[in-house]
N, C-alpha and C. Protein backbone atom coordinates (compact mmCIF):
# COMPACT_ATOMS: atom_id res chain seq x y z
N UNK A 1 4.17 -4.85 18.85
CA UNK A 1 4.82 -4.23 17.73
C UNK A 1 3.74 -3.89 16.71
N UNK A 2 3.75 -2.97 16.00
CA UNK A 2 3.03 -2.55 15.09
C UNK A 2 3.25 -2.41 13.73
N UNK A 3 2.57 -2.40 12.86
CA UNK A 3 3.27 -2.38 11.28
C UNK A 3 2.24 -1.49 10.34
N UNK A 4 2.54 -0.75 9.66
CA UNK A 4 2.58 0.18 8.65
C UNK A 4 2.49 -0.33 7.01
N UNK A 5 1.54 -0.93 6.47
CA UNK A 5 1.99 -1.60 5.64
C UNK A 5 1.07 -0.74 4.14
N UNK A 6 2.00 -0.18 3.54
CA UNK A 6 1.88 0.70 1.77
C UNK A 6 1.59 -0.57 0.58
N UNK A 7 0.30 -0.55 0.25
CA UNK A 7 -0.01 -1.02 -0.64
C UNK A 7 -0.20 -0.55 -1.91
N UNK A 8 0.62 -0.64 -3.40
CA UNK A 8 0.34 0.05 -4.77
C UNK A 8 0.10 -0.56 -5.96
N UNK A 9 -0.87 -0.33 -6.92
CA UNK A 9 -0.38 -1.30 -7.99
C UNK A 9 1.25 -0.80 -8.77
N UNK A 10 0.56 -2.32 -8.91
CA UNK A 10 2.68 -2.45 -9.67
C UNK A 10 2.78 -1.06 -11.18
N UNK A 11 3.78 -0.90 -11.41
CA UNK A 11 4.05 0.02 -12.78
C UNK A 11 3.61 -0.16 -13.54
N UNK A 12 3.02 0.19 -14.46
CA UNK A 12 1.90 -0.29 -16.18
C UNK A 12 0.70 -0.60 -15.90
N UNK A 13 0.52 -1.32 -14.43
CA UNK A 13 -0.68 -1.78 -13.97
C UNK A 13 -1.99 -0.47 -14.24
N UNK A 14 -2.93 -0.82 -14.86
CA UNK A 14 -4.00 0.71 -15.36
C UNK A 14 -4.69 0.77 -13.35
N UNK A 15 -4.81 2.13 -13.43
CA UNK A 15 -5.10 2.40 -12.36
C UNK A 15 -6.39 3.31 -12.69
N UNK A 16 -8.19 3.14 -12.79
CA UNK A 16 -8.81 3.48 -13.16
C UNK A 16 -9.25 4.37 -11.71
N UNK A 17 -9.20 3.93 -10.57
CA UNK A 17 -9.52 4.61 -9.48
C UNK A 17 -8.83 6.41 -9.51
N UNK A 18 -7.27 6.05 -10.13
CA UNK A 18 -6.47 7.26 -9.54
C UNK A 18 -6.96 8.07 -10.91
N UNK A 19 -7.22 7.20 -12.14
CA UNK A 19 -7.72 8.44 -13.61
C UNK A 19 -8.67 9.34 -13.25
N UNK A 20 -9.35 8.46 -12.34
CA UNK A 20 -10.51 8.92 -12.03
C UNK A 20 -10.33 10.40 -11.34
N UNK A 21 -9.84 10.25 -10.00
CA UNK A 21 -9.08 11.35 -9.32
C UNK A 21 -8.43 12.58 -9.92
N UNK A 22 -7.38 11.98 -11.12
CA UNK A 22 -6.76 13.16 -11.23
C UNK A 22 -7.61 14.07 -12.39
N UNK A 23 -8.82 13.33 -12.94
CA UNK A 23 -9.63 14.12 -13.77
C UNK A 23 -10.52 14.81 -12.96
N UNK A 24 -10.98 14.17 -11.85
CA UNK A 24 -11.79 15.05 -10.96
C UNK A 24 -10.75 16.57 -10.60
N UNK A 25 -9.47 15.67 -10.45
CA UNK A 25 -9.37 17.30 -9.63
C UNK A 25 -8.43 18.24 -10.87
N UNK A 26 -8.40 18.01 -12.14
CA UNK A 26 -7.87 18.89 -12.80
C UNK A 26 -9.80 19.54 -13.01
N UNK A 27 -10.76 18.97 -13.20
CA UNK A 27 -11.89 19.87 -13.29
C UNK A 27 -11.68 20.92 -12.42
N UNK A 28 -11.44 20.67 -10.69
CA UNK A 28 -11.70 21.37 -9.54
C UNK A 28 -10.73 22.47 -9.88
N UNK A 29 -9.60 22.73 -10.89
CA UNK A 29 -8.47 23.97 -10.92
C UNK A 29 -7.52 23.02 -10.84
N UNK A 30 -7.16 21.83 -10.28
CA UNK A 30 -5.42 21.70 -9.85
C UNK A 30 -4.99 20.92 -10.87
N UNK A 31 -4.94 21.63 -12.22
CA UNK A 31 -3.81 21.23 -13.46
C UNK A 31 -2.80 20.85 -13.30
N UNK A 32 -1.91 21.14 -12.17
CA UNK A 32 -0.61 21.16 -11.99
C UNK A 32 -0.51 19.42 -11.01
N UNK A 33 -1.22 19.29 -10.82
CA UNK A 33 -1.53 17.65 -10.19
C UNK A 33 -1.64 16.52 -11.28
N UNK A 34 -0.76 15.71 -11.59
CA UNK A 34 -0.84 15.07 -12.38
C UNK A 34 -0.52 13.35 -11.85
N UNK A 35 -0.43 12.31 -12.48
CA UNK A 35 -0.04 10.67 -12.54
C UNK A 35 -0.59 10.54 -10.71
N UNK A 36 -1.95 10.61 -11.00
CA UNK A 36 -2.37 10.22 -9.61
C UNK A 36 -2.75 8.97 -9.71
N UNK A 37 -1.96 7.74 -8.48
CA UNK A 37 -2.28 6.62 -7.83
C UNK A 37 -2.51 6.23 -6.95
N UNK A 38 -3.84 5.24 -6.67
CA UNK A 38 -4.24 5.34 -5.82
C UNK A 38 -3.77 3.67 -4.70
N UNK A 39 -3.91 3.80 -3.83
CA UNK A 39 -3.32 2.63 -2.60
C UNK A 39 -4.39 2.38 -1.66
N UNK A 40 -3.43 1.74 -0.98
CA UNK A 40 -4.05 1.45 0.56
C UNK A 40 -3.00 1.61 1.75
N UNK A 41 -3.49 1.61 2.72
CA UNK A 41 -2.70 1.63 3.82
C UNK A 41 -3.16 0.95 5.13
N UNK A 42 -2.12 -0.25 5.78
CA UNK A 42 -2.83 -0.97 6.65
C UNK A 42 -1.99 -0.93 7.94
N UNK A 43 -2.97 -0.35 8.62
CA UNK A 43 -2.11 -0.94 9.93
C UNK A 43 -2.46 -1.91 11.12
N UNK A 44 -1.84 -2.49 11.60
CA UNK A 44 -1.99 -3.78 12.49
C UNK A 44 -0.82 -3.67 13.67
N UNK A 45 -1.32 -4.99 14.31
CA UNK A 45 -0.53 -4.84 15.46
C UNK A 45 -0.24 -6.35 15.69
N UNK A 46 1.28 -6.48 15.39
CA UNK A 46 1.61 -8.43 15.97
C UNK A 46 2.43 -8.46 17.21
N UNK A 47 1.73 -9.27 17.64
CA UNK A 47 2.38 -10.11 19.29
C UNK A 47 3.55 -10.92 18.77
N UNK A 48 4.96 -9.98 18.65
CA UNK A 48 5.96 -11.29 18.31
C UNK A 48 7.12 -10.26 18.84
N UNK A 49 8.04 -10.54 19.25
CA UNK A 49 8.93 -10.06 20.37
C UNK A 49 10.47 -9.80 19.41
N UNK A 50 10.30 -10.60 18.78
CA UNK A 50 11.72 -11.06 17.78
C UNK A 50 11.10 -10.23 16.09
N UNK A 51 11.98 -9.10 16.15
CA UNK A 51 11.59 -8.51 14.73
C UNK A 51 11.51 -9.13 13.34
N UNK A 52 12.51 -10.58 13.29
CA UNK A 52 13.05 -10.91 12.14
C UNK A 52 11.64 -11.90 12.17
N UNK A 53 10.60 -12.60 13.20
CA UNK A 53 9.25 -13.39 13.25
C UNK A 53 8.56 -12.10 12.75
N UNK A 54 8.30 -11.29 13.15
CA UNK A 54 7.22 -10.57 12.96
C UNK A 54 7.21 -10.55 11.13
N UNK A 55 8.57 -10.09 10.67
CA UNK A 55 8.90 -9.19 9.15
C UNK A 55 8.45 -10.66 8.58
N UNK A 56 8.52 -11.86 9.09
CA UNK A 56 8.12 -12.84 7.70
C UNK A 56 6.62 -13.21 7.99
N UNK A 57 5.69 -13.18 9.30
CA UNK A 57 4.77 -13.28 9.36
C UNK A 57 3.90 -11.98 8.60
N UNK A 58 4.41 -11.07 8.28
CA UNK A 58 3.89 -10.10 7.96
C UNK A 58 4.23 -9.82 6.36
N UNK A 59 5.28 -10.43 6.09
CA UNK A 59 5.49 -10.73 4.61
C UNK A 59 4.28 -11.83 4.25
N UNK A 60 3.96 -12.91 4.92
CA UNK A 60 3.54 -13.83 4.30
C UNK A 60 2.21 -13.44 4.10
N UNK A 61 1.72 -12.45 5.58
CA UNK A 61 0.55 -12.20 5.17
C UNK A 61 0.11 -11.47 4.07
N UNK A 62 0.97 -10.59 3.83
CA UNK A 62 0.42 -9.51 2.60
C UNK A 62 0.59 -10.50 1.03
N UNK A 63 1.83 -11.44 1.60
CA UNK A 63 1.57 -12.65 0.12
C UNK A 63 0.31 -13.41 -0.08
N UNK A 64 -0.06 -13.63 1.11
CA UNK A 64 -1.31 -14.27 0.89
C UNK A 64 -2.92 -13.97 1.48
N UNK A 65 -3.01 -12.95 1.50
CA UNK A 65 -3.77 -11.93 1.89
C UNK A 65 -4.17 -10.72 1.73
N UNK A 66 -3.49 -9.86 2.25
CA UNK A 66 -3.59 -8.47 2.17
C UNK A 66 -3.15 -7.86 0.99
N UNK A 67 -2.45 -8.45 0.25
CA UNK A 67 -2.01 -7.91 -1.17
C UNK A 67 -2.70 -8.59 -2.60
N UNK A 68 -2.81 -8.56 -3.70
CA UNK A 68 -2.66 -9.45 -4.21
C UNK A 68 -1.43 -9.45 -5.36
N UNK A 69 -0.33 -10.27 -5.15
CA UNK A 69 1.14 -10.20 -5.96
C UNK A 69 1.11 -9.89 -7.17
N UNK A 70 -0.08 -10.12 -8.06
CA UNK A 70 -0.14 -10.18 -9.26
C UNK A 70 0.67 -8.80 -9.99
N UNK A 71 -0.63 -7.85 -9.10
CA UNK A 71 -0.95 -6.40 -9.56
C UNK A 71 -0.33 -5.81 -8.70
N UNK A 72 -0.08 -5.78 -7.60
CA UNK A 72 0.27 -4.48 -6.42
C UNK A 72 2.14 -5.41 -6.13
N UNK A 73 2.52 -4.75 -5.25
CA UNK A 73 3.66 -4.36 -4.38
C UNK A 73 3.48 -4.00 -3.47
N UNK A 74 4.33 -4.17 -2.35
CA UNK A 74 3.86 -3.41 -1.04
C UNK A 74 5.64 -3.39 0.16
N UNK A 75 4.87 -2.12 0.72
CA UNK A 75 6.23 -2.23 1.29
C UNK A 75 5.95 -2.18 3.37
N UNK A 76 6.61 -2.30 3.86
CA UNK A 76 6.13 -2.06 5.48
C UNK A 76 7.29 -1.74 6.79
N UNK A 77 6.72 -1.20 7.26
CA UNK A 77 7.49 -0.74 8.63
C UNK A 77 6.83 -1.35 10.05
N UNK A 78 7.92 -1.76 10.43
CA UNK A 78 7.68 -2.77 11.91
C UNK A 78 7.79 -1.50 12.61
N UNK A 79 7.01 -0.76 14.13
CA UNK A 79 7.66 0.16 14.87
C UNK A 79 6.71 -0.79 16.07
N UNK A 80 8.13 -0.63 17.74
CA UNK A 80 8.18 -1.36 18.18
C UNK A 80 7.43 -0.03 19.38
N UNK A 81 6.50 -1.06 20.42
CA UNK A 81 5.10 -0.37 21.11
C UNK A 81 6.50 0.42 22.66
């Protein structure tokens, strides 16, 4: 099984990576591009047969791992091989 997992900072959280971005690209012409944020995106692959094992092994990991709760949110999709 495989998983899809969207990483963002949370709302209010300052996002200096994406300021960065959307000033670069209003220089480049695209004014019309605005509230750019920036993420991650992870994908993996778990050996677990039973969807409802996989969704909490894969919750726990992004709790204690792959995310950090403070600042980000994250959301994920199990798709089965």
């Amino acid at each position: 099984m495989k998983a899809v997992i969207k990483v963002r900072l949370k709302n209010g959280i300052l996002d200096p990576q994406g300021k960065t971005v959307n000033n670069a690209l209003h220089h480049l012409g695209f004014g019309s591009i605005n509230d750019v944020r920036i993420g991650k995106l992870i994908e993996l692959t778990i050996k677990e047969k039973k969807q409802d094992v996989a969704r909490k092994k894969i919750e726990e990991a992004c709790k204690k791992l792959l995310t950090n709760p403070i600042i980000e949110d994250f959301t994920y999709e199990l798709i089965e091989d």
